[in-house]
C-alpha atoms as a PDB file:
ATOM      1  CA  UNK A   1       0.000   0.000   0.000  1.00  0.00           C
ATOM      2  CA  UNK A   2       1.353   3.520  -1.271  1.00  0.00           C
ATOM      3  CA  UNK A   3       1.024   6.239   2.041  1.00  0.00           C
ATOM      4  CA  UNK A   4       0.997   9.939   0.646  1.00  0.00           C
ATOM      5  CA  UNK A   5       3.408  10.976   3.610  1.00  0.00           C
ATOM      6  CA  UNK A   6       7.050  11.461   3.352  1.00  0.00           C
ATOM      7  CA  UNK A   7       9.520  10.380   6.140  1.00  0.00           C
ATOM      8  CA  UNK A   8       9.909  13.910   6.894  1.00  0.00           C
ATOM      9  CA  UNK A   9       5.952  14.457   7.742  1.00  0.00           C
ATOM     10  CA  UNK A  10       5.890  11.345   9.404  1.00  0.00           C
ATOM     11  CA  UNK A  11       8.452  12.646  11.608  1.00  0.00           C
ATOM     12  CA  UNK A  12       7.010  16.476  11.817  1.00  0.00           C
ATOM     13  CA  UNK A  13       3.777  13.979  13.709  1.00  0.00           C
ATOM     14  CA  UNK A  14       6.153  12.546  16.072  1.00  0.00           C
ATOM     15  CA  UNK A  15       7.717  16.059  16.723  1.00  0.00           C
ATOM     16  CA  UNK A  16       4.079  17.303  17.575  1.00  0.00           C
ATOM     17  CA  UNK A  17       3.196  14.440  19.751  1.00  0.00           C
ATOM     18  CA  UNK A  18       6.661  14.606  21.878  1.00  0.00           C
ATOM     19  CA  UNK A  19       6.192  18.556  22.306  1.00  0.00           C
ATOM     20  CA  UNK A  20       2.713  18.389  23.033  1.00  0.00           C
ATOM     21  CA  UNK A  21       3.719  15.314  25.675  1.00  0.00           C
ATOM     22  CA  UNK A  22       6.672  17.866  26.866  1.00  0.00           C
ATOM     23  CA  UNK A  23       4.333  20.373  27.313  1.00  0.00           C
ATOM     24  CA  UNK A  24       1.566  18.657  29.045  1.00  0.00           C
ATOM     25  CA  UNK A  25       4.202  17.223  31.723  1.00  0.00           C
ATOM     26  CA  UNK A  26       5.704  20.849  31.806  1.00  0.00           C
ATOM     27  CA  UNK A  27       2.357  21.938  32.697  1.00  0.00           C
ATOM     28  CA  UNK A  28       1.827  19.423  35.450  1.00  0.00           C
ATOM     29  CA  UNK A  29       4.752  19.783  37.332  1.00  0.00           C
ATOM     30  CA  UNK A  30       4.013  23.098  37.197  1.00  0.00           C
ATOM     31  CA  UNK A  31       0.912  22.894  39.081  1.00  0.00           C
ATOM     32  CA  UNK A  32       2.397  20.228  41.495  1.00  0.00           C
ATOM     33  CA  UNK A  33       4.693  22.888  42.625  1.00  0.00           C
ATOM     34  CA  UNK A  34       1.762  25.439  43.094  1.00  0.00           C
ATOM     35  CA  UNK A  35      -0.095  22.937  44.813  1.00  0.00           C
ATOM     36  CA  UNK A  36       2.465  22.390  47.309  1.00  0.00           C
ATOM     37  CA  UNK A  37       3.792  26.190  47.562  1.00  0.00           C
ATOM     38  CA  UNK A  38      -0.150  26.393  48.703  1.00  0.00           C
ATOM     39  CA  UNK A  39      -0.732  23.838  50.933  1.00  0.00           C
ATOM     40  CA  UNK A  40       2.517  25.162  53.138  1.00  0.00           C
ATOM     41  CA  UNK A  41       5.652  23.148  51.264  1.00  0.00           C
ATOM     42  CA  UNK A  42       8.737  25.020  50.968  1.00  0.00           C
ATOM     43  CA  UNK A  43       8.803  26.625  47.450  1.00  0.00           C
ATOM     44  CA  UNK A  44      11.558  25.531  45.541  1.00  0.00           C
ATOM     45  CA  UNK A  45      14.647  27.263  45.000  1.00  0.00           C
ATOM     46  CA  UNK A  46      17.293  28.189  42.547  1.00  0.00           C
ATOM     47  CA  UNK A  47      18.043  25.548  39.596  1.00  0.00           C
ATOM     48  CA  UNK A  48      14.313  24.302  40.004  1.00  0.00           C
ATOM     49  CA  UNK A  49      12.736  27.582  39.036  1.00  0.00           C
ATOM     50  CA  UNK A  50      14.606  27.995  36.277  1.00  0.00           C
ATOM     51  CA  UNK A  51      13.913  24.610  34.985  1.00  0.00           C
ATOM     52  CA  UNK A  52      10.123  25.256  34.589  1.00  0.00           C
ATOM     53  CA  UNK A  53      10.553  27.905  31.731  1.00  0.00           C
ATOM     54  CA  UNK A  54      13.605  25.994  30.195  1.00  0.00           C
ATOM     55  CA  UNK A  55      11.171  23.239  29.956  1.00  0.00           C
ATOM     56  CA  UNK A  56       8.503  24.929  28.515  1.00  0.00           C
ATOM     57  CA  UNK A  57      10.694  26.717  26.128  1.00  0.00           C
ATOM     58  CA  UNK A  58      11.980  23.265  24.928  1.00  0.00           C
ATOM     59  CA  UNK A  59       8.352  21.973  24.337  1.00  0.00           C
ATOM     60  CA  UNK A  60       6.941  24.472  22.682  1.00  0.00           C
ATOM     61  CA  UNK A  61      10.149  24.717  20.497  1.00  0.00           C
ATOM     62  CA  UNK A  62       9.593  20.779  19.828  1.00  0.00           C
ATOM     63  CA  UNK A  63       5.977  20.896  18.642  1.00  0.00           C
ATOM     64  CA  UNK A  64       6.651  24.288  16.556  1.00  0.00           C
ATOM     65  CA  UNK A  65       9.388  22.012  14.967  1.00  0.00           C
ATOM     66  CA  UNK A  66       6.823  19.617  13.696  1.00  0.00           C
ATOM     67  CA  UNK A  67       4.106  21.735  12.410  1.00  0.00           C
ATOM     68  CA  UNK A  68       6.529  22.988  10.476  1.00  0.00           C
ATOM     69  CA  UNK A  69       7.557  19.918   9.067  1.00  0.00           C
ATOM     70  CA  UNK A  70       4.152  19.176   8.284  1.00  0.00           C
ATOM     71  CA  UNK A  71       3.021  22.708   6.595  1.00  0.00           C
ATOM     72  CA  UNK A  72       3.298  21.377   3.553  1.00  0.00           C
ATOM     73  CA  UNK A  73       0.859  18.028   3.682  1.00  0.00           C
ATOM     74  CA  UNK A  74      -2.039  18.285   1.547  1.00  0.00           C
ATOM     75  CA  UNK A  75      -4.752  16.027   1.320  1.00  0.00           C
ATOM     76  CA  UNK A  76      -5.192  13.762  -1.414  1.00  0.00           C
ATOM     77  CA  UNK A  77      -3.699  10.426  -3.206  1.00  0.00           C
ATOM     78  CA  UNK A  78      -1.808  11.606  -6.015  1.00  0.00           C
ATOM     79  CA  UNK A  79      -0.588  14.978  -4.763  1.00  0.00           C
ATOM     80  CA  UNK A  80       3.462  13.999  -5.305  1.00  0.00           C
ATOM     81  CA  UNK A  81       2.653  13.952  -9.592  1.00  0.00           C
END
């Protein structure tokens, strides 16, 4: 069976699913730390809050990555003739 999808496209999709994954984790922890700055935990310090933008900065750079990769997929069978 003939797929209309490059290697490329196929790996913009698994670009979008790993930032989208990063970012949803990112997220997360985020609130976990919120949560427990809330409930009377000691907020953390130092390396740990600069982690949380570091992370989101690598996530959204990841899923930006693959929607670029896939800008160019359009629909149809014979679109490559």
């Amino acid at each position: 069976m003939k797929y209309n999808m490059r290697k490329h496209e196929h790996m913009g999709l698994l670009l979008i699913f790993i930032g989208a994954a990063w970012l949803g984790w990112t997220f997360y922890t985020t609130l976990l730390i919120v949560n427990g700055i809330s409930m009377g935990l000691p907020a953390p310090t130092g390396l740990r809050w600069a982690l949380i933008p570091i992370f989101y900065g690598l996530g959204a750079t990841i899923f930006m990555l693959g929607t670029i990769e896939i800008k160019e997929l359009l629909p149809g069978k014979n679109r490559y003739q």
